[in-house]
Structure formats: structure tokens, C-alpha cells
N, C-alpha and C. Protein backbone atom coordinates (compact mmCIF):
# COMPACT_ATOMS: atom_id res chain seq x y z
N UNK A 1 -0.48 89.32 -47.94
CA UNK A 1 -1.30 90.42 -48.40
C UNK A 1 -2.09 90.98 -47.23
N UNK A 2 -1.49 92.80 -47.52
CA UNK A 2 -2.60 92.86 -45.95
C UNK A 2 -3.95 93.81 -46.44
N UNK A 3 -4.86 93.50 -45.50
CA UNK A 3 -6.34 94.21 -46.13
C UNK A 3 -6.24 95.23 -45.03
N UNK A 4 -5.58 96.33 -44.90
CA UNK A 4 -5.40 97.71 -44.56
C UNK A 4 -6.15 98.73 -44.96
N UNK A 5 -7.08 99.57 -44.45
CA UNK A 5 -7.85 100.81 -44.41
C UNK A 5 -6.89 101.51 -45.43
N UNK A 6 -7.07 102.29 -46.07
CA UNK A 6 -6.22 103.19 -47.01
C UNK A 6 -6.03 104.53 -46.28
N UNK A 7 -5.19 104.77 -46.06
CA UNK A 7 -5.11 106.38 -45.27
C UNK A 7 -5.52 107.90 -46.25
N UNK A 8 -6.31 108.67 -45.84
CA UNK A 8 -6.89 109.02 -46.18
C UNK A 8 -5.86 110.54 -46.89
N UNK A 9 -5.22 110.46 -48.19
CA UNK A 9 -4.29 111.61 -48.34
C UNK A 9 -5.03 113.35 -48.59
N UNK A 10 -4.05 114.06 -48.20
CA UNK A 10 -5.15 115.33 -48.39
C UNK A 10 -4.31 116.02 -49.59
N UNK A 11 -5.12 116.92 -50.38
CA UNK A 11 -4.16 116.87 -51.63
C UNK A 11 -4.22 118.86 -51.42
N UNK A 12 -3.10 119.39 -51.62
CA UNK A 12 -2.39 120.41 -51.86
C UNK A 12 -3.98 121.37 -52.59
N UNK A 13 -4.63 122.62 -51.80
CA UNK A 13 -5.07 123.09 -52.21
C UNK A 13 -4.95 123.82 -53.42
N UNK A 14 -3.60 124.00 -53.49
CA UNK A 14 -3.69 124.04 -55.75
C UNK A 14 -4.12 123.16 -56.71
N UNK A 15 -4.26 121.99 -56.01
CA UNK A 15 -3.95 121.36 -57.02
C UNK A 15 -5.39 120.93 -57.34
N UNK A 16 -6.34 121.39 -56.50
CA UNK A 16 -8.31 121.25 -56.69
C UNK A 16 -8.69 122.80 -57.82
N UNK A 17 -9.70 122.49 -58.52
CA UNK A 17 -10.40 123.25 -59.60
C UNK A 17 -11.38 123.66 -58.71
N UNK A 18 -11.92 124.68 -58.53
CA UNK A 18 -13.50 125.00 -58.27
C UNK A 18 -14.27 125.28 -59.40
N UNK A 19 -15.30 124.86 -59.34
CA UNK A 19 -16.37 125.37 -60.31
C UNK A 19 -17.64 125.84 -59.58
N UNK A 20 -18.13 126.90 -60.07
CA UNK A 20 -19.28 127.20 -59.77
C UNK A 20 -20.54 126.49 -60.30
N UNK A 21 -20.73 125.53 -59.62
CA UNK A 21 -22.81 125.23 -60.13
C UNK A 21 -23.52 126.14 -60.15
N UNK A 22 -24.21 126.05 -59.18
CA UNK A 22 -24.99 127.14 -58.97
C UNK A 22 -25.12 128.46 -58.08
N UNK A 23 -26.15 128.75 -57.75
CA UNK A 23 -25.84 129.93 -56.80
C UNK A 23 -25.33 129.75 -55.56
N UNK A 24 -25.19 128.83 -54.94
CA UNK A 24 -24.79 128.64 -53.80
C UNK A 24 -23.71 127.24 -53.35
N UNK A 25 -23.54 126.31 -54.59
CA UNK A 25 -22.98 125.26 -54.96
C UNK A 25 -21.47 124.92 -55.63
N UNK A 26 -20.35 124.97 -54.99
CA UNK A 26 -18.95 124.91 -55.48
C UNK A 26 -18.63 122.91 -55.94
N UNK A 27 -17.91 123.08 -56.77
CA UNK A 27 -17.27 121.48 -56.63
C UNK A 27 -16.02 121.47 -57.09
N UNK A 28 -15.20 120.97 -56.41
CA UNK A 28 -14.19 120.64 -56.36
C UNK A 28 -13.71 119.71 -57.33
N UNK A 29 -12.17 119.55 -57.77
CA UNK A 29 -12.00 118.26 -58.60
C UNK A 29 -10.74 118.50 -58.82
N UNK A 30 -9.87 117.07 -59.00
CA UNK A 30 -8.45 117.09 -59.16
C UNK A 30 -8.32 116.17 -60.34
N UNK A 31 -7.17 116.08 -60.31
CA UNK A 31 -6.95 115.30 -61.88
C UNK A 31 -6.98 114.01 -61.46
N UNK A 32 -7.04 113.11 -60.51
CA UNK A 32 -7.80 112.22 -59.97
C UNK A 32 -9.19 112.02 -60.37
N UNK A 33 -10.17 112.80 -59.71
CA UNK A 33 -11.32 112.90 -59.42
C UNK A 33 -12.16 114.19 -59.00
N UNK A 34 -13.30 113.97 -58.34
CA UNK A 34 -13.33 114.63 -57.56
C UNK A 34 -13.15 114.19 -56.40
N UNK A 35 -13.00 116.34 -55.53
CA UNK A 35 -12.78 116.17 -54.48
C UNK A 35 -13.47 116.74 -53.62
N UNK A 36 -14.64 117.28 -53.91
CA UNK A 36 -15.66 117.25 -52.74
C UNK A 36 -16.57 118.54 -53.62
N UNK A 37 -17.58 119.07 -52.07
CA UNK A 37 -18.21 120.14 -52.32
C UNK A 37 -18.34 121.09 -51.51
N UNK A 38 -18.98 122.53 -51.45
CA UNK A 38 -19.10 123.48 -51.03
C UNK A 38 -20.25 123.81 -51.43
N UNK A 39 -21.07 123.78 -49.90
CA UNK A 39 -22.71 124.59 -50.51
C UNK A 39 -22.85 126.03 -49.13
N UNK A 40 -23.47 126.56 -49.80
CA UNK A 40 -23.69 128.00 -49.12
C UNK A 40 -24.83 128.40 -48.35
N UNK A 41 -24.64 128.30 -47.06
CA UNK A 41 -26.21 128.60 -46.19
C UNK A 41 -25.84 129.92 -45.04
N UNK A 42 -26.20 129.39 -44.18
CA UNK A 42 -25.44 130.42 -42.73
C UNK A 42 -23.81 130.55 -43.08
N UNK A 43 -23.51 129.09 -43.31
CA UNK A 43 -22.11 129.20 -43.33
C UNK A 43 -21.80 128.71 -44.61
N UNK A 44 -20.55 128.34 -44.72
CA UNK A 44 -19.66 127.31 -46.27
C UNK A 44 -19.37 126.17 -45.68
N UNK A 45 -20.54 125.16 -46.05
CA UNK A 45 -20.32 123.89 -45.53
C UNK A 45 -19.72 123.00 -46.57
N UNK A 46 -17.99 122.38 -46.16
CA UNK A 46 -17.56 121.61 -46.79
C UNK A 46 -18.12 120.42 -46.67
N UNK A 47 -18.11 119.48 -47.92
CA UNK A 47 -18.54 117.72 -47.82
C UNK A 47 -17.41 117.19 -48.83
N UNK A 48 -16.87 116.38 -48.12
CA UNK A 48 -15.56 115.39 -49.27
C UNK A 48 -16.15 114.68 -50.37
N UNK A 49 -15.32 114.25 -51.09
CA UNK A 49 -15.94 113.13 -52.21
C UNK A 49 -16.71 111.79 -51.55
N UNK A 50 -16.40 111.67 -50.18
CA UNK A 50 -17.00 110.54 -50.20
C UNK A 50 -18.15 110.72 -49.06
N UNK A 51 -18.67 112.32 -49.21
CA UNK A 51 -20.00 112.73 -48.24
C UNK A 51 -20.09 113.12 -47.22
N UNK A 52 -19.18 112.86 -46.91
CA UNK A 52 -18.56 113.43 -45.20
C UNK A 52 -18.57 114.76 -45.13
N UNK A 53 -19.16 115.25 -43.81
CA UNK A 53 -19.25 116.45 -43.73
C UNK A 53 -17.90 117.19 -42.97
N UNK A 54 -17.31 117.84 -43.64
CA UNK A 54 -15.44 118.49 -43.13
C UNK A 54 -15.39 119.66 -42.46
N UNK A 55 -16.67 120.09 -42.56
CA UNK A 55 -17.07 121.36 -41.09
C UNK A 55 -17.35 122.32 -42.44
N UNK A 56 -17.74 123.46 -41.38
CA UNK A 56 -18.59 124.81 -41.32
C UNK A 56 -17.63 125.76 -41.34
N UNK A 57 -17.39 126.94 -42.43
CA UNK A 57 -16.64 127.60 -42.67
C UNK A 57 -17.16 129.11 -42.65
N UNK A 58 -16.86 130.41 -42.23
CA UNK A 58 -16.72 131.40 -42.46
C UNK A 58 -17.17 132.63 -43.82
N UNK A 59 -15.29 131.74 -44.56
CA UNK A 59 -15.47 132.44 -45.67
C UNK A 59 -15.59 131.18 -46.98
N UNK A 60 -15.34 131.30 -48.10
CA UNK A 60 -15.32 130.69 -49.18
C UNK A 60 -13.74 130.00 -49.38
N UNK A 61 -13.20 131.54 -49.15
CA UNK A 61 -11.46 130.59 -49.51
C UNK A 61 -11.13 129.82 -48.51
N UNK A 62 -11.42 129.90 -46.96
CA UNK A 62 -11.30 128.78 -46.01
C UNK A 62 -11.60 127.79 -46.03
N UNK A 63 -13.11 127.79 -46.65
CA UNK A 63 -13.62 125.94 -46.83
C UNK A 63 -13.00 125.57 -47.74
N UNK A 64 -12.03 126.29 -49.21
CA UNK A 64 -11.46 126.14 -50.37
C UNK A 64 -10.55 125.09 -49.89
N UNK A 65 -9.58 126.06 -48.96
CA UNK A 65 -8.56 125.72 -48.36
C UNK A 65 -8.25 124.77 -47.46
N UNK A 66 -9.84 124.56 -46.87
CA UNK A 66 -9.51 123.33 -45.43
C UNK A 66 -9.46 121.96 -46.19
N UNK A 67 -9.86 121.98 -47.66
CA UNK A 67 -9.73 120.66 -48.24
C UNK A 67 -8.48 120.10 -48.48
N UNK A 68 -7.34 120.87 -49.04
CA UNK A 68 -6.44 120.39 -48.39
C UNK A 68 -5.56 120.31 -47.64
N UNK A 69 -6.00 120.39 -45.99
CA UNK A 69 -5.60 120.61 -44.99
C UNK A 69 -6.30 119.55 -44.21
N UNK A 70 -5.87 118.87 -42.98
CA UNK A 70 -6.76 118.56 -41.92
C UNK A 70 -6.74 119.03 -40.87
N UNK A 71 -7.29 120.52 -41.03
CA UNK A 71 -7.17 121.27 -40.33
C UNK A 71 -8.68 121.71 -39.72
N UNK A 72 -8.91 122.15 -38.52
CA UNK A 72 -10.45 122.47 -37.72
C UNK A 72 -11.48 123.05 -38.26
N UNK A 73 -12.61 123.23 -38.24
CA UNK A 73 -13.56 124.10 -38.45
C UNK A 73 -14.01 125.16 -37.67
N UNK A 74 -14.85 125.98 -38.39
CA UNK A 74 -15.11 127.19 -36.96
C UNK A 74 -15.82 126.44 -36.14
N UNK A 75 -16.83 125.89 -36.53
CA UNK A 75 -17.72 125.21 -35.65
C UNK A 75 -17.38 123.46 -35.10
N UNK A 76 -17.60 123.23 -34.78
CA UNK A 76 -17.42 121.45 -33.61
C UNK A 76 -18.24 120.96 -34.59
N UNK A 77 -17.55 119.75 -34.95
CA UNK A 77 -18.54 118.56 -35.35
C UNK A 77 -19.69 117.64 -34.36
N UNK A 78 -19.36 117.80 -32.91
CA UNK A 78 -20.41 117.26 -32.13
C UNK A 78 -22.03 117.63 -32.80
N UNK A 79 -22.93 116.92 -32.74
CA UNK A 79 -24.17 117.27 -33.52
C UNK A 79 -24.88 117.73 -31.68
N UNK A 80 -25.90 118.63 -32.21
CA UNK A 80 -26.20 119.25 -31.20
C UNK A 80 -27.36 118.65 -30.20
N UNK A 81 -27.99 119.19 -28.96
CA UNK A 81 -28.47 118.32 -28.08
C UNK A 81 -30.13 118.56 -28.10
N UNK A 82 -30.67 118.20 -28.23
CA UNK A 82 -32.42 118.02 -27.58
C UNK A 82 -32.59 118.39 -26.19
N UNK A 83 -31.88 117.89 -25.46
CA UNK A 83 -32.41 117.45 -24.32
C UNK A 83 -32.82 119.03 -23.75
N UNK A 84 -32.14 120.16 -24.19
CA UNK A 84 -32.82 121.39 -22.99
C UNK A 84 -33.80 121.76 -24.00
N UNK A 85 -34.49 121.10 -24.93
CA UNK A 85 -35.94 121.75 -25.82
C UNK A 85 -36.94 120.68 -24.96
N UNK A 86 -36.47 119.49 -24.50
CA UNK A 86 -37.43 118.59 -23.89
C UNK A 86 -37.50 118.93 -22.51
N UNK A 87 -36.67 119.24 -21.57
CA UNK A 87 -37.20 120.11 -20.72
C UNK A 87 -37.38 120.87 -20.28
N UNK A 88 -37.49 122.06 -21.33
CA UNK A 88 -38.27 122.97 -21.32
C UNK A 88 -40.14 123.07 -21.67
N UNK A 89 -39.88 121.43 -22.25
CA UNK A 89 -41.41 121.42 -23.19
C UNK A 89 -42.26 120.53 -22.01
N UNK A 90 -41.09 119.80 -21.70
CA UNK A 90 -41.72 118.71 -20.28
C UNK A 90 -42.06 119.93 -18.94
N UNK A 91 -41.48 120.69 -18.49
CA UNK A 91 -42.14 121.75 -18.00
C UNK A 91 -43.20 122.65 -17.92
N UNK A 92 -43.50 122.87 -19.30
CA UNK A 92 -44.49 124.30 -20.01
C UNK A 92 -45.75 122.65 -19.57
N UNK A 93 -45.45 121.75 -20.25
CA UNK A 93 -46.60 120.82 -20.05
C UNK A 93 -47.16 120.57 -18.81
N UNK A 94 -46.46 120.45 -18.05
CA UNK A 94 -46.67 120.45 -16.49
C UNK A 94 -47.00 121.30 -15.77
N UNK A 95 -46.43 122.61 -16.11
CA UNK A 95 -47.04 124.22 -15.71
C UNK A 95 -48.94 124.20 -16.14
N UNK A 96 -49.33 123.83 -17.44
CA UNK A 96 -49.98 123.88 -18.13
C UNK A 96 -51.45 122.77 -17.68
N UNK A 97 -50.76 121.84 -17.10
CA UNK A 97 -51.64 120.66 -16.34
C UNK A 97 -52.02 121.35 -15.04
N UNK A 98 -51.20 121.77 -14.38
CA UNK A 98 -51.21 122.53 -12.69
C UNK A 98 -52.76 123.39 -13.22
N UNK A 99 -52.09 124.15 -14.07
CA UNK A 99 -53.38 125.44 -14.14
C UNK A 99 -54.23 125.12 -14.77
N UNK A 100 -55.08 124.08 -15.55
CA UNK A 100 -56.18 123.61 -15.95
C UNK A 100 -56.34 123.06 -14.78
N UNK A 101 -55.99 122.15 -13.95
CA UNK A 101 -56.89 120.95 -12.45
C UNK A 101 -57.23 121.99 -11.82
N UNK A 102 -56.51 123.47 -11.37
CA UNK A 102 -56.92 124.74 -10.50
C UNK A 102 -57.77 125.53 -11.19
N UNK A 103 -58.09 125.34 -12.50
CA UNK A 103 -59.51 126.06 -13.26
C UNK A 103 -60.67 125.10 -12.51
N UNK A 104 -60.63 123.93 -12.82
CA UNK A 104 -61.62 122.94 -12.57
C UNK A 104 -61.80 122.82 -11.31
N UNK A 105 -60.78 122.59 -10.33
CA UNK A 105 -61.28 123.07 -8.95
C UNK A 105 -61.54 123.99 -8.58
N UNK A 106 -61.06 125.31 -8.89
CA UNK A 106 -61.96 126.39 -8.45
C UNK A 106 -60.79 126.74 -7.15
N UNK A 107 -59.55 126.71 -7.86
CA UNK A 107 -58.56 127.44 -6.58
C UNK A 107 -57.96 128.52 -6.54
């Protein structure tokens, strides 16, 4: 008996229901189960049944459609960086120190 990961099948975009929740809220569902969601902000962000986020979509029928597909998003799943807000902020702070010690000295 082997204890094998289950591969993850993608199921034929006909064969998912949409329903509308609410104003901005799609859900998916097959005669299985369900199969994920669609919520509406900047973009059509897909999430699978099991929470995972499946990328950032365009239009409505694309995120419809990328469910069953494993196919790209418009946007990169890399999550984005801090580091040029920190030094920009580690700067302004340091700019900001310079010119208060030159108030107080008198330069």
C-alpha cells in the first residue's frame, strides 16, 4: 500500500456551475463538490476548494475558465517586496535626523 499525494485533477470548465452570491462573490461547484471561488476587487481573484489562491484575472470568463485549466495568471504569484518602502523610510529618517542636529547647531 502506497501513501501517495493524490494528483491534483483539473475538471473540464463545463462541467463547474457558477452561482452568483453576492455582489462581487462567484462559487463554483461540480457534481463532486465544490470547486472553488471567485471574488471581485481590482481584479477576479480565483481561490480553489481547498483555499489556494489560482491567480488574478482580468475578466470573469477567464478566472471561470482558468479553473479548469492549469494554466497562468495575468499577474505572478510571487508575493510582493517591502524592502524598497524600508529604504525609502530608512532614508526620509535619516534625511530628517541630519536636519534637526543642523537646527540645533545652528548650521
Amino acid at each position: 500500500m502506497s501513501i501517495a499525494e493524490a494528483r491534483a485533477e483539473f475538471m473540464p470548465a463545463a462541467a463547474i456551475t457558477w452561482r452568483l452570491l453576492g455582489r462581487n462573490l462567484w462559487v463554483g461547484r461540480t457534481a463532486a463538490g465544490p470547486a472553488g471561488t471567485i471574488e471581485r476587487g481590482r481584479r477576479f481573484v480565483l481561490t480553489d476548494a481547498e483555499g489556494r489562491r489560482r491567480g488574478a484575472y482580468r475578466s470573469l470568463d477567464a478566472a471561470m475558465a482558468a479553473l479548469g485549466r492549469s494554466g497562468s495568471a495575468d499577474e505572478s504569484e510571487e508575493p510582493r517586496s517591502w524592502e524598497a518602502l524600508a529604504l525609502v523610510t530608512t532614508l526620509a529618517a535619516a534625511a530628517g535626523s541630519l536636519l534637526a542636529i543642523y537646527a540645533l547647531v545652528g548650521i
